[in-house]
N, C-alpha and C. Protein backbone atom coordinates (compact mmCIF):
# COMPACT_ATOMS: atom_id res chain seq x y z
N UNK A 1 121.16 -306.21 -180.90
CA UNK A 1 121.71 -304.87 -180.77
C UNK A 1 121.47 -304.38 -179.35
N UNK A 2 122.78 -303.76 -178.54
CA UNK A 2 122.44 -303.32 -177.33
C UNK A 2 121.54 -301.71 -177.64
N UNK A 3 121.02 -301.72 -176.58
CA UNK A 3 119.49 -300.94 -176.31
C UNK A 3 121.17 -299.31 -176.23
N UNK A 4 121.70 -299.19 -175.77
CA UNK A 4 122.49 -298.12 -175.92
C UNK A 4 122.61 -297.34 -177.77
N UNK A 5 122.88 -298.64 -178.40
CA UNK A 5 123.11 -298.75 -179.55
C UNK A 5 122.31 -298.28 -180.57
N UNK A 6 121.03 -298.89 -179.82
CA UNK A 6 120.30 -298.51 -180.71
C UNK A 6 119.64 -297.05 -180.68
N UNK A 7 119.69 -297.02 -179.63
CA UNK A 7 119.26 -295.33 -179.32
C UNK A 7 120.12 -294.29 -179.61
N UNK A 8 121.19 -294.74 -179.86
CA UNK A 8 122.34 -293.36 -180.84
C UNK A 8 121.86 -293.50 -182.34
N UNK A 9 121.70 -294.55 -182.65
CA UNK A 9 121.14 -294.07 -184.05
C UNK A 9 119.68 -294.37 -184.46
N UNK A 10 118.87 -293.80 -183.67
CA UNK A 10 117.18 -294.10 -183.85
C UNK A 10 117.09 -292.83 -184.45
N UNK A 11 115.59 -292.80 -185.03
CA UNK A 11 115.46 -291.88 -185.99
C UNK A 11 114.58 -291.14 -184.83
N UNK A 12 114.97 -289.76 -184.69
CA UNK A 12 114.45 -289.21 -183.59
C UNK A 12 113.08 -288.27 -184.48
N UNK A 13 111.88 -288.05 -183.73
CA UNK A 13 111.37 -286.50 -184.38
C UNK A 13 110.53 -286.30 -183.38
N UNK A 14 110.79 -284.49 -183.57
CA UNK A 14 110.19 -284.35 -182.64
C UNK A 14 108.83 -283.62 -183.17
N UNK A 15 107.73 -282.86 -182.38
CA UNK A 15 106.42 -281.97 -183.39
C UNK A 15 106.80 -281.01 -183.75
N UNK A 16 105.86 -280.57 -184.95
CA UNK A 16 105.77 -279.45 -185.63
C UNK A 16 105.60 -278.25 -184.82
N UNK A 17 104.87 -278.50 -183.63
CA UNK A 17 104.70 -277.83 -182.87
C UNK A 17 105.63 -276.77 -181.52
N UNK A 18 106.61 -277.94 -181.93
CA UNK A 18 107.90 -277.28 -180.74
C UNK A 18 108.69 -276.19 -181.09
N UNK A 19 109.49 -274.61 -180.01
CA UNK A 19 109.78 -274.07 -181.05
C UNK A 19 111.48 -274.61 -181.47
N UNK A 20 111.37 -273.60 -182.51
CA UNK A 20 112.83 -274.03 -182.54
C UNK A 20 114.06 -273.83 -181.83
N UNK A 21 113.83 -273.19 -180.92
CA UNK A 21 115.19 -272.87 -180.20
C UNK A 21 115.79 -274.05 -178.90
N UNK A 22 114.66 -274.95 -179.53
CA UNK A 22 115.05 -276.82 -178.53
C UNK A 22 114.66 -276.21 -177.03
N UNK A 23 113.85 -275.57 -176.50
CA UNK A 23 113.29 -275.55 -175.08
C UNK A 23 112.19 -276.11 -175.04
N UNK A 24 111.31 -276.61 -175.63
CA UNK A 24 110.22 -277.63 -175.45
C UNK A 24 109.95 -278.24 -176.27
N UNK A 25 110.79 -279.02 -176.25
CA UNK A 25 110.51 -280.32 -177.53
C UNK A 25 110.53 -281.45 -177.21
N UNK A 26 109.65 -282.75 -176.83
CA UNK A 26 109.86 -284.44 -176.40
C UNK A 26 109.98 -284.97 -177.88
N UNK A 27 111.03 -285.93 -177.73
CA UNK A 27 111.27 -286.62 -179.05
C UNK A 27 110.86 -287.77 -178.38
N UNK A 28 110.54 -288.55 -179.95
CA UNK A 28 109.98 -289.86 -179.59
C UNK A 28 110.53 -290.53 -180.94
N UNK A 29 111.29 -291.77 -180.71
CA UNK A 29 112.01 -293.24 -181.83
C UNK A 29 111.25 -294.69 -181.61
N UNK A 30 111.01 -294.82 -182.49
CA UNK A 30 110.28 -296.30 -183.13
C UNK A 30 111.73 -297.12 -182.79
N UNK A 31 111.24 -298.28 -181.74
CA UNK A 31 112.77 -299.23 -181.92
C UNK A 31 112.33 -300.22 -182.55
N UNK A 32 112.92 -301.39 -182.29
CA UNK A 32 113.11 -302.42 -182.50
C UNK A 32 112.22 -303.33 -181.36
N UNK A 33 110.83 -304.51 -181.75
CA UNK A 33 110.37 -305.02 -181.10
C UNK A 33 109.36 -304.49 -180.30
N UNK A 34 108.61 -303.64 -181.60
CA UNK A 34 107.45 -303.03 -181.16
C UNK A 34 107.90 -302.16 -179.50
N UNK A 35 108.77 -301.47 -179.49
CA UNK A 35 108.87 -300.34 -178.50
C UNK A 35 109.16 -299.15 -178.81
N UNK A 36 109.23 -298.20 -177.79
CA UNK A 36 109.41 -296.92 -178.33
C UNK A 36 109.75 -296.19 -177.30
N UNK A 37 110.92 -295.30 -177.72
CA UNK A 37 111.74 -294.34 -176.70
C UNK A 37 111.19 -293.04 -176.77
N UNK A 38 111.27 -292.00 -175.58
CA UNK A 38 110.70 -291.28 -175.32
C UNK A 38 112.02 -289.98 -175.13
N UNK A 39 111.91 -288.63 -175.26
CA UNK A 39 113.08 -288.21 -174.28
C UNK A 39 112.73 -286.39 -174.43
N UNK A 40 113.60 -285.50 -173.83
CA UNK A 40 112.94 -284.46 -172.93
C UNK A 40 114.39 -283.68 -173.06
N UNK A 41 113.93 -282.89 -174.66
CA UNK A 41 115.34 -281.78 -174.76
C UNK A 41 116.04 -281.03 -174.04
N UNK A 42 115.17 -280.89 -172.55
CA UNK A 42 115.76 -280.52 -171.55
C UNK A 42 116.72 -280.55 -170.81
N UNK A 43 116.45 -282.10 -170.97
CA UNK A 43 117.12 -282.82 -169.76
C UNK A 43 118.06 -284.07 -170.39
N UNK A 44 119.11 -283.62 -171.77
CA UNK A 44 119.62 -284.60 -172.35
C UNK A 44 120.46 -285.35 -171.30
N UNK A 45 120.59 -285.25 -170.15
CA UNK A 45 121.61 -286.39 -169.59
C UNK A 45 120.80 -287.54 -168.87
N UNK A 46 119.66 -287.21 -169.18
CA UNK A 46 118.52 -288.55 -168.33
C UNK A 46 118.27 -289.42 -169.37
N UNK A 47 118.32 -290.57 -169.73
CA UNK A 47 118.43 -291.82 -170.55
C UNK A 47 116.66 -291.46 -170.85
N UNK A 48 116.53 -291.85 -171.75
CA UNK A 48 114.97 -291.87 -172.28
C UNK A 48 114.37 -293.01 -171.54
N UNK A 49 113.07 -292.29 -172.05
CA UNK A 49 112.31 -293.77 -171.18
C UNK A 49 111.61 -294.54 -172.60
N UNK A 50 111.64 -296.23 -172.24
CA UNK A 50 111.59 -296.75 -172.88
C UNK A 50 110.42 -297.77 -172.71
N UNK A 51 109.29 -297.70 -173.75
CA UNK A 51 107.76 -297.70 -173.70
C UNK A 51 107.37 -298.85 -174.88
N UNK A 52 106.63 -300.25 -173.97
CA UNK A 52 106.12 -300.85 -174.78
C UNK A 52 105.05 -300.24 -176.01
N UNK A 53 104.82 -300.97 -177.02
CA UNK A 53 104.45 -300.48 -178.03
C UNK A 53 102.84 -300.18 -177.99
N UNK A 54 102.41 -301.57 -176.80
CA UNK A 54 100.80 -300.99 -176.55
C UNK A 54 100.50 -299.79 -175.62
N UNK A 55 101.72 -299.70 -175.01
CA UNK A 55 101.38 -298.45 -174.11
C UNK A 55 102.06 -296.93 -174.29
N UNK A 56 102.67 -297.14 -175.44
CA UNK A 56 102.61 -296.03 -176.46
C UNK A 56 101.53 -296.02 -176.93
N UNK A 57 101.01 -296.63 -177.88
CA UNK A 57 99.80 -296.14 -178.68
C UNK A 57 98.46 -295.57 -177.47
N UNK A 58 98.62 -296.52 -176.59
CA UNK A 58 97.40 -296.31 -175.95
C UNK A 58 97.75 -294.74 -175.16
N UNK A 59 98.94 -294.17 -174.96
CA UNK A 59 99.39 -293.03 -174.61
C UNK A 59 98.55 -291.92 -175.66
N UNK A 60 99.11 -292.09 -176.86
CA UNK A 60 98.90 -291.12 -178.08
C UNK A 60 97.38 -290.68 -178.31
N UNK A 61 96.73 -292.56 -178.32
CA UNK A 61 95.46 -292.58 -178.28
C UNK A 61 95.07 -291.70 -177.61
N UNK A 62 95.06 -291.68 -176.20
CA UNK A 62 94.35 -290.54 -175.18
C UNK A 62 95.08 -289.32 -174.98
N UNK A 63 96.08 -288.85 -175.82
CA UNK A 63 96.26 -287.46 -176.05
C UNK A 63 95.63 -286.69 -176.88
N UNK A 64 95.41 -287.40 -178.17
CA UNK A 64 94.61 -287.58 -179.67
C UNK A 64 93.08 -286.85 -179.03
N UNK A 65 92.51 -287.55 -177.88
CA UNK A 65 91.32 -287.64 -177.62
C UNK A 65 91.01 -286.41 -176.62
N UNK A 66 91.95 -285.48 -176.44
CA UNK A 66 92.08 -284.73 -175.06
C UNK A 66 92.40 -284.86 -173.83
N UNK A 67 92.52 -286.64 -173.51
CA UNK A 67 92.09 -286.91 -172.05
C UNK A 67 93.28 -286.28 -171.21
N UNK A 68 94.67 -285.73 -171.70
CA UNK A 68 95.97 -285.12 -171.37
C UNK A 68 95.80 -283.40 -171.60
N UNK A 69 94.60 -282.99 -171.64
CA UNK A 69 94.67 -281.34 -172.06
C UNK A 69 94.01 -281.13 -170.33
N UNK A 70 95.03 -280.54 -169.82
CA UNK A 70 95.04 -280.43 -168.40
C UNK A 70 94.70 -278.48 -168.27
């Protein structure tokens, strides 16, 4: 499956936390082959970025942990 392809129909979600009126919300899709797309309601015309699966987790990991509370 081309990587275009698959990102029109990935299951997007974004947090509980964002509000609803879509001004700060990052979505994030589980692909195919342990990766994972990233993207920035902002800025829908910039292609997501697209994140091996250890460096996703290891992302989450150290958000989880504070090391991203700036």
């Amino acid at each position: 499956m081309r990587i275009s392809d698959e990102l029109n129909t990935a299951q997007w979600t974004k947090s509980t936390l964002s509000v609803s009126s879509g001004g700060n919300c990052l979505y994030a899709a589980k692909l195919t082959g342990d990766r994972y797309a990233i993207r920035d309601s902002e800025q829908p015309d910039i292609p997501p970025m697209i994140l091996r699966g250890d460096v996703f987790r290891a992302f989450i990991g150290g958000a989880k942990l504070g090391e991203f509370d700036f």
